[in-house]
C-alpha atoms as a PDB file:
ATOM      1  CA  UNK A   1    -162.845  63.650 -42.726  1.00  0.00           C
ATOM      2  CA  UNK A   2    -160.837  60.584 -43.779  1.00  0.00           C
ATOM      3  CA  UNK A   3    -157.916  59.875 -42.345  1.00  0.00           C
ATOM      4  CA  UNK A   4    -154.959  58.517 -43.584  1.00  0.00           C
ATOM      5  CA  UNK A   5    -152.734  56.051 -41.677  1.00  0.00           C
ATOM      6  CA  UNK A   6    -149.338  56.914 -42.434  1.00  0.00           C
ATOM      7  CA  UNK A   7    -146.085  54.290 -41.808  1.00  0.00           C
ATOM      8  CA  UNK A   8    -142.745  55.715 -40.503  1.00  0.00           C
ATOM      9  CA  UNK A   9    -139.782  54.269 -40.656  1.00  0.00           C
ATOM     10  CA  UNK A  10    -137.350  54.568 -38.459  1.00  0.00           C
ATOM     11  CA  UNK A  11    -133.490  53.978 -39.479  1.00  0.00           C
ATOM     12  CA  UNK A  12    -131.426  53.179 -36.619  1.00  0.00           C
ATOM     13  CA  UNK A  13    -127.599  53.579 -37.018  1.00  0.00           C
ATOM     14  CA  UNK A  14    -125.605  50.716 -35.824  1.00  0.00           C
ATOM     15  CA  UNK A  15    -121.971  51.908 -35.708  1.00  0.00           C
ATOM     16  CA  UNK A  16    -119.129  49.185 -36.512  1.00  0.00           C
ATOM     17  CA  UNK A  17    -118.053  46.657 -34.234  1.00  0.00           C
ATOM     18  CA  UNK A  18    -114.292  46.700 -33.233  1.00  0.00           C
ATOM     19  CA  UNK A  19    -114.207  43.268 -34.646  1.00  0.00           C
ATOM     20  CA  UNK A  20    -115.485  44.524 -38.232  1.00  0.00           C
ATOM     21  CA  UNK A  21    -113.012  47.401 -38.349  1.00  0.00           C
ATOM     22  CA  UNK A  22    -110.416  45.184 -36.926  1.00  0.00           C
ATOM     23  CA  UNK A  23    -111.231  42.552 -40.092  1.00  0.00           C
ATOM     24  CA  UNK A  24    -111.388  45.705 -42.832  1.00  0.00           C
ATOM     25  CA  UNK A  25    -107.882  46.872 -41.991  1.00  0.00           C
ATOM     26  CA  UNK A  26    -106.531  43.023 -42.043  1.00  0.00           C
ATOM     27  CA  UNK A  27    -107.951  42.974 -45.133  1.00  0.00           C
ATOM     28  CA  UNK A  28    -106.507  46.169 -46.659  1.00  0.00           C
ATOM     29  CA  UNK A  29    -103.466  45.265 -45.151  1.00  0.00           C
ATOM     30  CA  UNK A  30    -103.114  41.742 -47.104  1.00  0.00           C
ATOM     31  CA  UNK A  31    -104.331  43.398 -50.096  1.00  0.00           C
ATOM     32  CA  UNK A  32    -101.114  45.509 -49.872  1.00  0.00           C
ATOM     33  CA  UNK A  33     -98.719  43.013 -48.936  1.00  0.00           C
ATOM     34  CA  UNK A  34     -99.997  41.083 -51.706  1.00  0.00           C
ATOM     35  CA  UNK A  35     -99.053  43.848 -54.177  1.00  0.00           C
ATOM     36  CA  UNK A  36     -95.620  45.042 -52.758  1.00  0.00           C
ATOM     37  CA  UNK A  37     -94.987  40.451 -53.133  1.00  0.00           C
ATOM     38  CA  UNK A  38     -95.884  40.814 -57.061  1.00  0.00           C
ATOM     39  CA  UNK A  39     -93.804  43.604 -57.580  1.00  0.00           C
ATOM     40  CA  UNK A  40     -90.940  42.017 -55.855  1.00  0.00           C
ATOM     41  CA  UNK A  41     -91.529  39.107 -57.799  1.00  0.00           C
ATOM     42  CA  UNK A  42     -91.860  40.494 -61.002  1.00  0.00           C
ATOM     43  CA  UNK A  43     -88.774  42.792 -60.240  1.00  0.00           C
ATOM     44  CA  UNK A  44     -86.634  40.041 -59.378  1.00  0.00           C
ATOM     45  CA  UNK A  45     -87.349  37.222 -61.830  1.00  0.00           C
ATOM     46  CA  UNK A  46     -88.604  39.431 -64.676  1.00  0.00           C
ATOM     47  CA  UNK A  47     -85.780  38.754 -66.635  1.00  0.00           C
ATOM     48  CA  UNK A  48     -85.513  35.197 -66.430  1.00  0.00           C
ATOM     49  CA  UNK A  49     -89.311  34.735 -66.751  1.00  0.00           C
ATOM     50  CA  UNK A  50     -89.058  36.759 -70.169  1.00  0.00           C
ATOM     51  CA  UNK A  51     -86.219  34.634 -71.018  1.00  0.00           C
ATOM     52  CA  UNK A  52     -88.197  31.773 -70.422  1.00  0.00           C
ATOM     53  CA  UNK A  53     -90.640  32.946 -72.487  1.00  0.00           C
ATOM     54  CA  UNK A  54     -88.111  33.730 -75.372  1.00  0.00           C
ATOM     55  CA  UNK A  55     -86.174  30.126 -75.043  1.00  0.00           C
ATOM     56  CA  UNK A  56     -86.943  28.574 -78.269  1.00  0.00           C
ATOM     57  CA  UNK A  57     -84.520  32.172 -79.346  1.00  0.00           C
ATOM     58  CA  UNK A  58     -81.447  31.218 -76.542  1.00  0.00           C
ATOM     59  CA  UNK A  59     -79.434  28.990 -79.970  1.00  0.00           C
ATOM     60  CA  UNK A  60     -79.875  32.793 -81.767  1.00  0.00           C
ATOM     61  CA  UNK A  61     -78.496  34.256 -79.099  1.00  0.00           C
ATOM     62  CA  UNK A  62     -75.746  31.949 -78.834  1.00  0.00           C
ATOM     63  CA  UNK A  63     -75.051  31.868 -82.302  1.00  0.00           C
ATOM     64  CA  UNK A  64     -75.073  35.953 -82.466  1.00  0.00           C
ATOM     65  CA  UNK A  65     -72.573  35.442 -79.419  1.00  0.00           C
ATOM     66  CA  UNK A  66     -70.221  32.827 -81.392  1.00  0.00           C
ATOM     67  CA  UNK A  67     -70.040  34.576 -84.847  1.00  0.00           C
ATOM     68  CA  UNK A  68     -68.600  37.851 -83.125  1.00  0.00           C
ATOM     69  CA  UNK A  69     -66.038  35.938 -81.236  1.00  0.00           C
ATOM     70  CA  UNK A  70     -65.617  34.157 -84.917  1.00  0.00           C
ATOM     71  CA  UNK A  71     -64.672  37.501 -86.344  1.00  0.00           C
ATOM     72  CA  UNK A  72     -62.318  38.430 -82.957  1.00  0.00           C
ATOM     73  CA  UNK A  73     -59.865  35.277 -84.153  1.00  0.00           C
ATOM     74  CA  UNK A  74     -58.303  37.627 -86.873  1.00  0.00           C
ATOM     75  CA  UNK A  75     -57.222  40.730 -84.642  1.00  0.00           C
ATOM     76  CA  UNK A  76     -53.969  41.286 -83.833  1.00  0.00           C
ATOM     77  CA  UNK A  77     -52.621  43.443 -81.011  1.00  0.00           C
ATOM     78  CA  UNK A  78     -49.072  43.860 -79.302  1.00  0.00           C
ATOM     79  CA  UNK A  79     -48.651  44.249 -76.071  1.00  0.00           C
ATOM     80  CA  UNK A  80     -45.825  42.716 -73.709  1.00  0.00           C
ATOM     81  CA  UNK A  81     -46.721  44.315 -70.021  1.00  0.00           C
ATOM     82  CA  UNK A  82     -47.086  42.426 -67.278  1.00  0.00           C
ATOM     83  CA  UNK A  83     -48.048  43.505 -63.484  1.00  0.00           C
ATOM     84  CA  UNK A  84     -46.024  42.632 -60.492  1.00  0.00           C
ATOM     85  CA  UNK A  85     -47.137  38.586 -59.495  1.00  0.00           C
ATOM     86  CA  UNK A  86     -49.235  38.457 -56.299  1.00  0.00           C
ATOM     87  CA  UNK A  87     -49.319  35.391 -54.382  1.00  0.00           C
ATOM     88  CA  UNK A  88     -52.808  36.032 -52.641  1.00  0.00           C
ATOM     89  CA  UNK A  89     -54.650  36.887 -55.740  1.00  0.00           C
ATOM     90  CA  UNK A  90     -57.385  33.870 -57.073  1.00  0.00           C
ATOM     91  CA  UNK A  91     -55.859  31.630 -59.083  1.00  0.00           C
ATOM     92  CA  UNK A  92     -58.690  31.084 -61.414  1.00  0.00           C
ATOM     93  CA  UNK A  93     -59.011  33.945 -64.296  1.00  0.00           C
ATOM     94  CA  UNK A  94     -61.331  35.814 -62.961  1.00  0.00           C
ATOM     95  CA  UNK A  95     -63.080  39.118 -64.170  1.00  0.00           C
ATOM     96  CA  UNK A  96     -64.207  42.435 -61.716  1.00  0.00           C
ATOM     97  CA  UNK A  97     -65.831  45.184 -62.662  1.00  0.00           C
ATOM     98  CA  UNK A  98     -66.393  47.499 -59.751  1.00  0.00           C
ATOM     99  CA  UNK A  99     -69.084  49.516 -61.236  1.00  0.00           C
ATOM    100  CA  UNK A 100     -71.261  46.732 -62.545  1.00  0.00           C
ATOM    101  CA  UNK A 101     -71.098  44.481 -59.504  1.00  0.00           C
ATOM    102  CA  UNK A 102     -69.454  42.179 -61.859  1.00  0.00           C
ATOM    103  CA  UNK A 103     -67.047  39.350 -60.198  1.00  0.00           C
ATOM    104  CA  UNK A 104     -66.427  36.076 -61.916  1.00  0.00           C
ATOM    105  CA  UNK A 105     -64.325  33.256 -63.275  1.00  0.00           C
ATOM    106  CA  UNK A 106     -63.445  33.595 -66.895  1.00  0.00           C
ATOM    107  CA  UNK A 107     -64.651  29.900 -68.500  1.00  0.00           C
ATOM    108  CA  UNK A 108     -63.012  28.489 -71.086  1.00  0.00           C
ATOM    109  CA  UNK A 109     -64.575  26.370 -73.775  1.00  0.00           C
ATOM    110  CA  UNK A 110     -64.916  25.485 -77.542  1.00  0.00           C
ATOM    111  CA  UNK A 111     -67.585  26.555 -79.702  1.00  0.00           C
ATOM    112  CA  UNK A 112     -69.009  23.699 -79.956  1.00  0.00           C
ATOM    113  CA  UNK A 113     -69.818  23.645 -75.690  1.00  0.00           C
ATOM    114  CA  UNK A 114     -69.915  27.679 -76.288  1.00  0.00           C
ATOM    115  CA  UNK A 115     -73.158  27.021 -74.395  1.00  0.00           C
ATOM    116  CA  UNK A 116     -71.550  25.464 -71.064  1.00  0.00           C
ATOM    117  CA  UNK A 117     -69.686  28.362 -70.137  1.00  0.00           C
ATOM    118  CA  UNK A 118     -72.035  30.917 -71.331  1.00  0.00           C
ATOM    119  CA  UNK A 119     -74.480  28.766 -68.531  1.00  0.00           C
ATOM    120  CA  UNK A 120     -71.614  29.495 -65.593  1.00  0.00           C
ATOM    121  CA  UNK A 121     -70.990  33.258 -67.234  1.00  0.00           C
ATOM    122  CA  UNK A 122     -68.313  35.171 -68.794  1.00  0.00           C
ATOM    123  CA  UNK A 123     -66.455  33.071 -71.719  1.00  0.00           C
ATOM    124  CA  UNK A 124     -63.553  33.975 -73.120  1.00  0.00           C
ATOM    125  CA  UNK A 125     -63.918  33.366 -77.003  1.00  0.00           C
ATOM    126  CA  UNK A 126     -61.346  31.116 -78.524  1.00  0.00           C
ATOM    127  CA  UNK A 127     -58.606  32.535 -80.387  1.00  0.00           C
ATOM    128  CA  UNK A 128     -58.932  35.725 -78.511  1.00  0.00           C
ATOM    129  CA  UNK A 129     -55.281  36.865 -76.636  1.00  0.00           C
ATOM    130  CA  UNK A 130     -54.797  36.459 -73.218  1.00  0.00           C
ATOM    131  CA  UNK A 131     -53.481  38.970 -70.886  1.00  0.00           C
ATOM    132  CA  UNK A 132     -49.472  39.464 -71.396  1.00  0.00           C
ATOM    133  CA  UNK A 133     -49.882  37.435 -74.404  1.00  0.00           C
ATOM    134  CA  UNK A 134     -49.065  40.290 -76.141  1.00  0.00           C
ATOM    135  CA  UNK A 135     -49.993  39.437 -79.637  1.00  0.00           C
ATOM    136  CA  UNK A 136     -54.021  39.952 -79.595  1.00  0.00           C
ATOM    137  CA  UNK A 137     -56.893  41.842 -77.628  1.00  0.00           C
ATOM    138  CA  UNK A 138     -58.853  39.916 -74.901  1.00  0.00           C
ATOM    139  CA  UNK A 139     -62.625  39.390 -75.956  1.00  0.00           C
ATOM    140  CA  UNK A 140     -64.936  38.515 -73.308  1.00  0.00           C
ATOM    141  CA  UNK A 141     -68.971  37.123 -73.878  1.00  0.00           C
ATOM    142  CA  UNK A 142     -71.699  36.488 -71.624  1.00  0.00           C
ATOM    143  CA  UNK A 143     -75.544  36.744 -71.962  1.00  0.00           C
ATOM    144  CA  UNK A 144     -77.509  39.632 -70.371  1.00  0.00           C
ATOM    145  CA  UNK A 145     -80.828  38.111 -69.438  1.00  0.00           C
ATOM    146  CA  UNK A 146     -79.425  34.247 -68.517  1.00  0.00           C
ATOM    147  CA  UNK A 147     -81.536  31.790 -67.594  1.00  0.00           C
ATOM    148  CA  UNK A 148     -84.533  30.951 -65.285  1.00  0.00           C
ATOM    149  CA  UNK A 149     -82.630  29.146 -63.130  1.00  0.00           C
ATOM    150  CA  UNK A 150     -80.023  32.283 -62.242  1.00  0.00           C
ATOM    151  CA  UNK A 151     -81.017  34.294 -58.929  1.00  0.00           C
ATOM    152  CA  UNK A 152     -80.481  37.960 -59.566  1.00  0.00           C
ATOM    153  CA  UNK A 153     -77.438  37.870 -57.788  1.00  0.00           C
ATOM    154  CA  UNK A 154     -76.043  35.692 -59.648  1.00  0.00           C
ATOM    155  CA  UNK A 155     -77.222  37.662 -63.110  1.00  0.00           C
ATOM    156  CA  UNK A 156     -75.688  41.021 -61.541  1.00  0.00           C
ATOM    157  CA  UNK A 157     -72.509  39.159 -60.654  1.00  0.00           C
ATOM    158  CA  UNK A 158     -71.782  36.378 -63.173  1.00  0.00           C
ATOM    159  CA  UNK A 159     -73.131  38.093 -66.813  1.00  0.00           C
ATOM    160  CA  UNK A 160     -73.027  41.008 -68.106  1.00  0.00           C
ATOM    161  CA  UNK A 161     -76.560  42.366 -67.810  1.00  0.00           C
ATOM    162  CA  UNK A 162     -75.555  45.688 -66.592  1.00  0.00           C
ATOM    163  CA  UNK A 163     -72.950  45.720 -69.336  1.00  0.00           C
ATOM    164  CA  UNK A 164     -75.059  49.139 -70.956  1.00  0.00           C
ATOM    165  CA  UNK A 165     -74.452  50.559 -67.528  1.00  0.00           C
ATOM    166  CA  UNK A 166     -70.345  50.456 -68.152  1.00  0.00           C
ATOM    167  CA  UNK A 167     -69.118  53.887 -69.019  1.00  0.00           C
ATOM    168  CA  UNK A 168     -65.815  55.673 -70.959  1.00  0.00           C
ATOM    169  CA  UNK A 169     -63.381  55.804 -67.874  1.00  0.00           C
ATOM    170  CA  UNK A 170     -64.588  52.852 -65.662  1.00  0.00           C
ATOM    171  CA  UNK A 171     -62.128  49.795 -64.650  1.00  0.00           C
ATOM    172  CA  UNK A 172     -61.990  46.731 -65.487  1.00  0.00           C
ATOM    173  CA  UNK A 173     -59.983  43.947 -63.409  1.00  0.00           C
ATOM    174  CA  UNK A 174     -58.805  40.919 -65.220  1.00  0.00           C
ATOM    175  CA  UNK A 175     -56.881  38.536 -62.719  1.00  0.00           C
ATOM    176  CA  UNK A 176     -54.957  36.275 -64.515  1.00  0.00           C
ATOM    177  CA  UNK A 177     -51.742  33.816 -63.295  1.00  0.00           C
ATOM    178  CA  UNK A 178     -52.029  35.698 -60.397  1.00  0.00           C
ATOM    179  CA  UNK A 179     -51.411  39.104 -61.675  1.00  0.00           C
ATOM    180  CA  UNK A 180     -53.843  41.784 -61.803  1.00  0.00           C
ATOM    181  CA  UNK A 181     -54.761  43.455 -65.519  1.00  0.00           C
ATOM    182  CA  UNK A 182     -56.607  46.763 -64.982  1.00  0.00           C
ATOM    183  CA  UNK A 183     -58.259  48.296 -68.229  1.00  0.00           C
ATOM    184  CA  UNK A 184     -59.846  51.343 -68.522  1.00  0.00           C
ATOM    185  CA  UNK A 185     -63.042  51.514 -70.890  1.00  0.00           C
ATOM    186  CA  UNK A 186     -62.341  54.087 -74.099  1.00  0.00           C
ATOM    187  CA  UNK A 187     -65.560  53.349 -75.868  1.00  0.00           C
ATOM    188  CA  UNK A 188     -69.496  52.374 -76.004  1.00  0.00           C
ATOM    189  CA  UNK A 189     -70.516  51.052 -78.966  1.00  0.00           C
ATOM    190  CA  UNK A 190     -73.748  49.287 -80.450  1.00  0.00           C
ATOM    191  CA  UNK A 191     -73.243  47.332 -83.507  1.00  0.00           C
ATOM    192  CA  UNK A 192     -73.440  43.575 -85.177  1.00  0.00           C
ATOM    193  CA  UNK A 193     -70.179  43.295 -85.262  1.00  0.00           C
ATOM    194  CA  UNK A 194     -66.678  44.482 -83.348  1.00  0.00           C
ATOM    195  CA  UNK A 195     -65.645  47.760 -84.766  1.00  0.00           C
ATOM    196  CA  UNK A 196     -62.357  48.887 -83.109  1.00  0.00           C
ATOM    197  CA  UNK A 197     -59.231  46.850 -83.914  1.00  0.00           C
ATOM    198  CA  UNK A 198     -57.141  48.613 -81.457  1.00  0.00           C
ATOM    199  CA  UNK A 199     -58.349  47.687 -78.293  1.00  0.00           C
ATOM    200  CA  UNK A 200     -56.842  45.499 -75.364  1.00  0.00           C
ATOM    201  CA  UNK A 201     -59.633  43.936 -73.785  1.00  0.00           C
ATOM    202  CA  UNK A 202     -63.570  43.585 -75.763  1.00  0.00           C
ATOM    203  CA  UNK A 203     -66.502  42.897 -73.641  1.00  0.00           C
ATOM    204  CA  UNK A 204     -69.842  41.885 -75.218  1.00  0.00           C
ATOM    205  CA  UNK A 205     -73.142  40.794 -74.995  1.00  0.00           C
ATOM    206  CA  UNK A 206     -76.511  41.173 -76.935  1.00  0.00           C
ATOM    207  CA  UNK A 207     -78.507  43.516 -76.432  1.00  0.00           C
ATOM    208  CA  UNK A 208     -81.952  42.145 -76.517  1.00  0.00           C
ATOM    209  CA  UNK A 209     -83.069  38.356 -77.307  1.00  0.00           C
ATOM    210  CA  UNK A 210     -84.906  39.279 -80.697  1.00  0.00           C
ATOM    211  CA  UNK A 211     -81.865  41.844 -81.860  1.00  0.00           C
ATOM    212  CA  UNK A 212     -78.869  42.005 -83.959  1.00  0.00           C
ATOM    213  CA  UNK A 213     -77.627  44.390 -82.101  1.00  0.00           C
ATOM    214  CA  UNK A 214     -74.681  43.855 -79.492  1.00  0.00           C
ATOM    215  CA  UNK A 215     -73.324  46.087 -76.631  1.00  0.00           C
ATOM    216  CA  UNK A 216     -69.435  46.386 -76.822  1.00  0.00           C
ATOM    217  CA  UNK A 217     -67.115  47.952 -74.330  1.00  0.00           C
ATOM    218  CA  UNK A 218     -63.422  48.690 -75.440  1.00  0.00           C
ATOM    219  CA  UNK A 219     -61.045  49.245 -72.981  1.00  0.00           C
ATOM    220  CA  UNK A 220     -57.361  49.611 -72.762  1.00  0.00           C
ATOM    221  CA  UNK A 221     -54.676  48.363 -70.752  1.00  0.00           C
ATOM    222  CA  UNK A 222     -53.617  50.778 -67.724  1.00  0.00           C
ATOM    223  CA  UNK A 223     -49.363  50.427 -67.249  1.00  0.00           C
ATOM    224  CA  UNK A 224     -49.679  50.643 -63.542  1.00  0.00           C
END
């Protein structure tokens, strides 16, 4: 009888060194880090990095921005209150809005520099009334997204990115000459253009780079 020689192998088990478990969870462990640091990146310069990308539109959006405070010259509005003076109040006009996180200097500026103030924030459009003025509504401007330079704090508190986020009944706080205006938002509107004659203080902004579109709050002057 022949016989066959038959080879056997033998598999021997070699279970993982503390050092190569110790190098797997390092590794899962910077592969999640890594992750969670992209999201926080792309959470908190998303907006400016799509601005970026957008710039070449920035002189639409401007231009969007200066034809609706073109249109606010022609409203007319009487009102002669004026709130008690208060001494430790900011002397510079200054804008809050509680529910926004908004809380910033009002710029002034031409339309030809529209650009410089809409750079620091919230511009007040020329020809526009002034609180007490008493002859025409307040209409305030700023861009939403900014610019790649702003932090987010600085978006949240100096524009008026959350702007959507404003609702009928929320305050606003205009400090000007030392004397707080408080205004109470009436209406949300979309639209191209401004749509309510009637109100005391207009806030805008647009509502996306590539859009016509622009998100108005109305609001109207609290006697308090």
């Amino acid at each position: 009888m022949n016989s066959q020689n038959s080879t056997q192998f033998i598999y021997i088990y070699e279970a993982p060194s503390a050092n190569t478990t110790k190098n797997s969870l390092v590794n899962k462990l910077v592969k999640v880090l890594a992750t969670l640091g992209l999201v926080s990146l792309l959470v908190s310069f998303g907006p400016s990095f799509w601005y970026f990308l957008n710039n070449p539109r920035v002189d639409q959006v401007t231009q969007r921005i200066t034809e609706t405070a073109n249109a606010a010259e022609s409203l007319q509005k009487a009102n002669d209150y004026r709130p008690k003076y208060d001494s430790s109040l900011p002397l510079v006009p200054t804008i809050i809005i509680p529910s926004i996180g908004v809380n910033t200097e009002i710029h002034e500026a031409s339309f030809e520099s529209v650009e410089d103030a809409l750079r620091d924030g919230v511009w007040r459009t020329p020809g526009s009334g002034t609180p007490g003025a008493g002859d025409k509504p307040m209409v305030l401007a700023a861009h939403r997204f900014g610019y790649l330079v702003w932090s987010n704090k600085f978006r949240r508190e100096n524009s008026f990115f959350n702007l959507p986020k404003l609702r009928e009944g929320d305050l606003v706080e205009i400090i000007w000459h030392k004397r707080k205006y408080v205004y109470a938002v009436y209406k949300e509107s979309t639209s191209d253009r401004i749509t309510d004659y009637s109100a005391d203080l207009i806030l805008y902004t647009c509502q996306a780079l590539d859009s016509e579109i622009r998100v108005f709050r109305y609001a109207r002057l609290l006697r308090i």
